[in-house]
Protein backbone atom coordinates (compact mmCIF):
# COMPACT_ATOMS: atom_id res chain seq x y z
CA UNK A 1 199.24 57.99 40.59
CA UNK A 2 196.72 55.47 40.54
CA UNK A 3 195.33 56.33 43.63
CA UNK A 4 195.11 59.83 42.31
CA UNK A 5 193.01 58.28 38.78
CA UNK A 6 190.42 55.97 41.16
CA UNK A 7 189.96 58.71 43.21
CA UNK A 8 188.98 61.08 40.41
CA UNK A 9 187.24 58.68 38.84
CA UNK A 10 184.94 58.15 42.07
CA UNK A 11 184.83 61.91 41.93
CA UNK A 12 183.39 62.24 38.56
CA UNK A 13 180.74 59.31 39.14
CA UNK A 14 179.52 60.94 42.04
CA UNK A 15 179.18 63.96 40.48
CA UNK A 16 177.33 62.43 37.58
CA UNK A 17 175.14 60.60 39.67
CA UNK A 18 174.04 63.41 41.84
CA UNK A 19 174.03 66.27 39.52
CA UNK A 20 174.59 65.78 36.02
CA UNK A 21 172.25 62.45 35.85
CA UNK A 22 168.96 64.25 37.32
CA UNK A 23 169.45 67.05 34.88
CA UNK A 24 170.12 64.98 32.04
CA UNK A 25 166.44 62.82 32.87
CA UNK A 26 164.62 66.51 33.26
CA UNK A 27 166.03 67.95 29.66
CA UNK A 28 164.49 64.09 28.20
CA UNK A 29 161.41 64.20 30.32
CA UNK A 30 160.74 67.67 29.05
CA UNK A 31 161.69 67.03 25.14
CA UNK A 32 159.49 63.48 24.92
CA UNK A 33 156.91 64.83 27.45
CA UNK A 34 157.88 61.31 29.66
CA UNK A 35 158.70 60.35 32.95
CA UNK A 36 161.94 57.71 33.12
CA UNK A 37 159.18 54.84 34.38
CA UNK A 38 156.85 55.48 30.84
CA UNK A 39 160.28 55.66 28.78
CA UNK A 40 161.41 52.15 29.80
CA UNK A 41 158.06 50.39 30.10
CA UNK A 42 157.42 51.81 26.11
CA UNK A 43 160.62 51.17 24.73
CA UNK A 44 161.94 48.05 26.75
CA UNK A 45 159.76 44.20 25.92
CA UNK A 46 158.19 42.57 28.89
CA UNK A 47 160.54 40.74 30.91
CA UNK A 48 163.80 41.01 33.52
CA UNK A 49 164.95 43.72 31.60
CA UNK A 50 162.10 45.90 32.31
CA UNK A 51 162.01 44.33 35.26
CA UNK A 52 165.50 45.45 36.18
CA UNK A 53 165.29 49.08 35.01
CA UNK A 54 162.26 49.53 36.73
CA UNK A 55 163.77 48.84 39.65
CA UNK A 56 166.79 50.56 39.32
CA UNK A 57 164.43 53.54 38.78
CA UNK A 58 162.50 53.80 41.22
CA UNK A 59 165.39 53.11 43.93
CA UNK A 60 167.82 55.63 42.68
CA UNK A 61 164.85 58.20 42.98
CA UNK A 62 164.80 61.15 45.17
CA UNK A 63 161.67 60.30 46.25
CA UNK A 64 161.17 58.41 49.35
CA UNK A 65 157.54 56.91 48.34
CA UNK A 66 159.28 55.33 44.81
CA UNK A 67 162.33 54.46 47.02
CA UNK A 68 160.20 52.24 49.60
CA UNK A 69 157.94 50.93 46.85
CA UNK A 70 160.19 47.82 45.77
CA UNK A 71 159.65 46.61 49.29
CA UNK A 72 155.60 46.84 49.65
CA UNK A 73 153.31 44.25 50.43
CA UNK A 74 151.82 42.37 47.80
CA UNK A 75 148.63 43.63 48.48
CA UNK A 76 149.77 46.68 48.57
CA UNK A 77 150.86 47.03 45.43
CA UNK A 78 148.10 48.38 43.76
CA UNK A 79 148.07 51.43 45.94
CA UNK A 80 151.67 51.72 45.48
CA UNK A 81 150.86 52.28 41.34
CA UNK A 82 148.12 54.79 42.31
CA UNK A 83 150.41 56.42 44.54
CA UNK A 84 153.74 56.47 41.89
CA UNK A 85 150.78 57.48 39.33
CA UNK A 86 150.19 60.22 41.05
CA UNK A 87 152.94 61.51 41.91
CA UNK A 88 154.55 61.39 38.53
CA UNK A 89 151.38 63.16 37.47
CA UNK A 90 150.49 60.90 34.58
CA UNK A 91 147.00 60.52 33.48
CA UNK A 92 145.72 56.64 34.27
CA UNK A 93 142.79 57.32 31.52
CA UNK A 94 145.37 58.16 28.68
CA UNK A 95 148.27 55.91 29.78
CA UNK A 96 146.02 52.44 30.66
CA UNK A 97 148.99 50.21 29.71
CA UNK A 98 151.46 52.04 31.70
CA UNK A 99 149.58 50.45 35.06
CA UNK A 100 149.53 47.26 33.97
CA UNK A 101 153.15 46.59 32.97
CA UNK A 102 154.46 48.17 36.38
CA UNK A 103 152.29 46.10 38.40
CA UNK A 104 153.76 43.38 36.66
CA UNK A 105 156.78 44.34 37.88
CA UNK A 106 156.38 45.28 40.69
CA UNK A 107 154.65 41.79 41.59
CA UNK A 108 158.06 40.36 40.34
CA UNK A 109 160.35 42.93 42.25
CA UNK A 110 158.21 42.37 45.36
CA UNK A 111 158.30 38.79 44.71
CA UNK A 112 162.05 37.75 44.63
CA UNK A 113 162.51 40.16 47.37
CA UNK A 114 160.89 38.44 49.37
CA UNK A 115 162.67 35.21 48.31
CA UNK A 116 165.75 36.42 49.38
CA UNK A 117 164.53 37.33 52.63
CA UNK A 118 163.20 33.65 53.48
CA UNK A 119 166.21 31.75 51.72
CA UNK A 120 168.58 33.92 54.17
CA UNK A 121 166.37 33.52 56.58
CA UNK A 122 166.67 29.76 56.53
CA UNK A 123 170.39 29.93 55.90
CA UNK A 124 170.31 31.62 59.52
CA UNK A 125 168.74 29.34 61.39
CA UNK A 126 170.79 26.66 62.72
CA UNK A 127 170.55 23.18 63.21
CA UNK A 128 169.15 21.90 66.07
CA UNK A 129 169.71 18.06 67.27
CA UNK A 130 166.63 17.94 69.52
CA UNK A 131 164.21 19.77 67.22
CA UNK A 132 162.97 16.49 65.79
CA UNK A 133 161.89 17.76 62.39
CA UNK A 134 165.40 18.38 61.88
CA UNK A 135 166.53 14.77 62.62
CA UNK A 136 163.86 13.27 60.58
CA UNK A 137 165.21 15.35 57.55
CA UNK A 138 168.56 14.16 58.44
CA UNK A 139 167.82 10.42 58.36
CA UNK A 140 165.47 10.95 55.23
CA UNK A 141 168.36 12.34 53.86
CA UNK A 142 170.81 9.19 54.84
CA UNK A 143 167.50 6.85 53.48
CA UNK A 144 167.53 8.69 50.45
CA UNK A 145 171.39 8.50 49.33
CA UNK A 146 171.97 4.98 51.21
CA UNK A 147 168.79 3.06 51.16
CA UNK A 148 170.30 -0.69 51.48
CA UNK A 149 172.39 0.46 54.47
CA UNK A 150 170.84 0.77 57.64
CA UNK A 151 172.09 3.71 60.14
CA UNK A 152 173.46 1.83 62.80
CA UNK A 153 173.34 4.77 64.88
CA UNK A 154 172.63 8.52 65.20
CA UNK A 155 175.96 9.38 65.70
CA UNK A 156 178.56 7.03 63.85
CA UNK A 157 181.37 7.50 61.50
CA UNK A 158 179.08 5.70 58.82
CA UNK A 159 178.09 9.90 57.95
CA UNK A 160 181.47 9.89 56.58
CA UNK A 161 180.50 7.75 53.66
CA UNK A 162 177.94 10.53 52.55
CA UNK A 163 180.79 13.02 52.95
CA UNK A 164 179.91 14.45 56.29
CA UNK A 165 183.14 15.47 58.02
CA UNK A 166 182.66 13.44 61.23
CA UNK A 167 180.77 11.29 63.45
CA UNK A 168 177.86 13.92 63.96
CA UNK A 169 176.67 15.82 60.72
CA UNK A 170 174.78 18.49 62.69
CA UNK A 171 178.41 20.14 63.30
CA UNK A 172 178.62 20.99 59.25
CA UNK A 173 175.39 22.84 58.65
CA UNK A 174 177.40 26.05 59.85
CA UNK A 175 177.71 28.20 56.82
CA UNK A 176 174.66 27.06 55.12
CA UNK A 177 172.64 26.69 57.93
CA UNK A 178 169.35 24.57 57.75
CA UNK A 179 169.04 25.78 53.92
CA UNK A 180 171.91 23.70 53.39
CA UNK A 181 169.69 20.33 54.80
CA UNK A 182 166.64 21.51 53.21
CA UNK A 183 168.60 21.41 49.89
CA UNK A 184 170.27 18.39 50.27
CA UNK A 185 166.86 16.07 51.16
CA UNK A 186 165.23 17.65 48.22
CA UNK A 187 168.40 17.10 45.92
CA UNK A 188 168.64 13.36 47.33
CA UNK A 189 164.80 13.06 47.58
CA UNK A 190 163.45 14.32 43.80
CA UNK A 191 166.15 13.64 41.62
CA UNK A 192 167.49 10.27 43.82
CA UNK A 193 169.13 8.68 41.11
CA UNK A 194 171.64 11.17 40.10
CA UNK A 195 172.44 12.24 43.64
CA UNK A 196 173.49 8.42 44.20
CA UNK A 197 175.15 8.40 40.57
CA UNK A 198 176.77 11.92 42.18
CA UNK A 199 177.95 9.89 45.49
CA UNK A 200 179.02 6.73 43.37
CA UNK A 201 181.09 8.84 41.24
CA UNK A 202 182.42 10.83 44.22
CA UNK A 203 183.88 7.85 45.52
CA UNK A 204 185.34 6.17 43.11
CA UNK A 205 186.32 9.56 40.55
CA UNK A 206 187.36 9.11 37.08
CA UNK A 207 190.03 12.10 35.80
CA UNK A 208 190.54 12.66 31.80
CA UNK A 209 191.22 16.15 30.45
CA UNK A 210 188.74 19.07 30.58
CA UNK A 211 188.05 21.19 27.47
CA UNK A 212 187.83 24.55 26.98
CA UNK A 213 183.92 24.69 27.06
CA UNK A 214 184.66 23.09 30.45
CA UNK A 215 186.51 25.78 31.93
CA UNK A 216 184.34 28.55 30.56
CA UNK A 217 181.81 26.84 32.79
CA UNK A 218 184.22 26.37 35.89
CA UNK A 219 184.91 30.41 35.84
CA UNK A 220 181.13 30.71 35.86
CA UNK A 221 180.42 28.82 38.79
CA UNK A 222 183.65 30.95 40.68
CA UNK A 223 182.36 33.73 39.89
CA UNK A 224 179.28 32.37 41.48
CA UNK A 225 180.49 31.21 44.36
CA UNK A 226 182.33 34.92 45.11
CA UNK A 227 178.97 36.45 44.70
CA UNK A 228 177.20 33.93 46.73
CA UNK A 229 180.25 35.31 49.73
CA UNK A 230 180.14 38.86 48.76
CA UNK A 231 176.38 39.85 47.58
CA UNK A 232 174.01 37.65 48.61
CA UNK A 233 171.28 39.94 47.36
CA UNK A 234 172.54 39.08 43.45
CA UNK A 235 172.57 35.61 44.55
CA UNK A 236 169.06 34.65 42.53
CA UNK A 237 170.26 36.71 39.47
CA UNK A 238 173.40 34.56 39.33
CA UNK A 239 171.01 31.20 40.28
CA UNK A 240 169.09 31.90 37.16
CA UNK A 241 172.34 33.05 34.96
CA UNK A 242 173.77 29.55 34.97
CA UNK A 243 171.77 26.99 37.00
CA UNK A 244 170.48 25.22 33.23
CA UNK A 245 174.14 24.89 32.27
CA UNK A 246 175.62 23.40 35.61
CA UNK A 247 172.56 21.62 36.04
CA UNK A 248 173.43 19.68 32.62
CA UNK A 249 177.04 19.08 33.76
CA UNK A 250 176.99 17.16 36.41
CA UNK A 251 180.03 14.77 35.93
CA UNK A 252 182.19 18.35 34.83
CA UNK A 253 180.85 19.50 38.21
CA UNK A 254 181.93 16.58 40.46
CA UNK A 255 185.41 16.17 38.57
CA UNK A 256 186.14 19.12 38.18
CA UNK A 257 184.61 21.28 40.34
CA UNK A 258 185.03 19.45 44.09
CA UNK A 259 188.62 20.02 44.63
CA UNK A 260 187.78 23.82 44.87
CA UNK A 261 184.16 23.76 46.80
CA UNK A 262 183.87 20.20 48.89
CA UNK A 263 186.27 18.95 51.40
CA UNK A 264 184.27 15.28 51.58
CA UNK A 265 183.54 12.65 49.27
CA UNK A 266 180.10 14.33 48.66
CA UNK A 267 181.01 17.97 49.84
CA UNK A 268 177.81 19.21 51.24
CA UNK A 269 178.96 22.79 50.16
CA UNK A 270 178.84 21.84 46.48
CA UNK A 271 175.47 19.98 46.84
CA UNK A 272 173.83 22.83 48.92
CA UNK A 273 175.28 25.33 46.25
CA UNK A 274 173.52 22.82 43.26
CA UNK A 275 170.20 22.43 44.96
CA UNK A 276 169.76 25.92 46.01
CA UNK A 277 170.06 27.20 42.74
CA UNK A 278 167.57 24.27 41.54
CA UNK A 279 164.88 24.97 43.87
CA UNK A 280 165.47 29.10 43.02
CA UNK A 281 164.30 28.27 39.69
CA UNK A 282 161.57 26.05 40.91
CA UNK A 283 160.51 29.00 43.29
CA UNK A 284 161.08 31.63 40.55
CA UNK A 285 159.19 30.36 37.61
């Protein structure tokens, strides 16, 4: 039976989507003498959630040219209004504004888009022991968190006091890929203090009991993490959602949170999940 419901339920939103949807935005274009793109650019304030509805807009059209115009150049995106201009036959003379807040958007849209595509490309590129710009981030990054103990040696079990897994750290930038070391130096490099006060607690952790206000923001940063795994292209959405309230928490977030995210003393999971979200606002404001 509940196969039987999702199915019909799939049913009935495809339907709606394809069919019942487009005719629903012709009857309103017709009665207010709009296009969808005016309607939310007049009735919704500057901001993401114009932002977000513009974009939703213009992919779920039929039309290939709106389709393909979240993804144009930057400098192309003045052509790209002319062209959506004219194509939803609106005036430019009479409807001046109308320009100027999609561009705005669109400069936003094209913006994080392309974001995304560096971050992941980053996060796909491995690292590489005889590239030496990697090693020289690597040993900033042991200067940074242990700065009155020398490195004896390259490879040497001292990584393990950082919360590398073994002897050579280059073996756990898998998942996160050179992102993950990028993230770390600048964690350990710009805010030095708390990443030591985050390694000093780390090792030597302090338990008590965690409130409710606590947990709220432990199911946050799960929910997080799954959409970090499952849909990497809401990954900045969910960066800006709660990176000021983890960012705030850092003791609830070492405590707490390690046991589920880190496997070392300083998980470099956790700490590549912290400082990528830090330097997405950075990037984004």
């Amino acid at each position: 039976m509940k196969h039987f419901l999702r199915m019909f339920v799939q049913v009935c939103l495809y339907f709606y989507c394809k069919c019942l949807w487009r005719c629903l935005k012709f009857v309103v274009r017709k009665l207010t003498g709009q296009c969808e793109l005016q309607r939310i650019c007049y009735n919704t304030k500057p901001g993401a959630a114009r932002t977000m509805k513009i974009e939703a807009s213009l992919k779920g059209s039929k039309s290939k040219r709106l389709q393909t115009s979240v993804n144009v150049h930057p400098d192309a995106i003045e052509k790209t209004i002319d062209d959506i201009m004219e194509l939803k036959r609106i005036n430019p003379d009479v409807n001046p504004q109308l320009g100027v807040s999609l561009q705005a958007c669109l400069l936003q849209i094209v913006g994080y888009r392309n974001l995304i595509a560096e971050v992941e490309k980053l996060r796909r590129e491995p690292y590489d022991s005889e590239n030496p710009q990697h090693e020289e981030m690597l040993l900033k990054l042991w200067k940074c968190l242990k700065p009155n103990s020398p490195l004896k040696a390259r490879i040497s079990k001292q990584w393990c006091e950082i919360g590398f897994q073994g002897d050579d750290p280059k073996t756990d930038f898998r998942g996160m890929g050179l992102l993950g070391l990028y993230n770390l130096v600048y964690f350990a490099e710009w805010d030095t203090e708390i990443a030591q006060q985050v390694l000093t607690d780390s090792l030597h952790p302090k338990y008590r009991e965690v409130t409710k206000k606590e947990l709220r923001y432990f199911f946050l940063f799960s929910k997080f993490s799954e959409t970090l795994h499952v849909n990497k292209d809401q990954t900045t959405i969910w960066c800006v959602i709660i990176l000021k309230s983890l960012l705030q928490h850092w003791e609830i977030h070492v405590l707490s949170f390690r046991p589920k995210l880190g496997r070392g003393t300083l998980g470099t999971y956790e700490h590549a999940y912290i400082s990528k979200m830090k330097s997405t606002l950075i990037l984004l404001k």
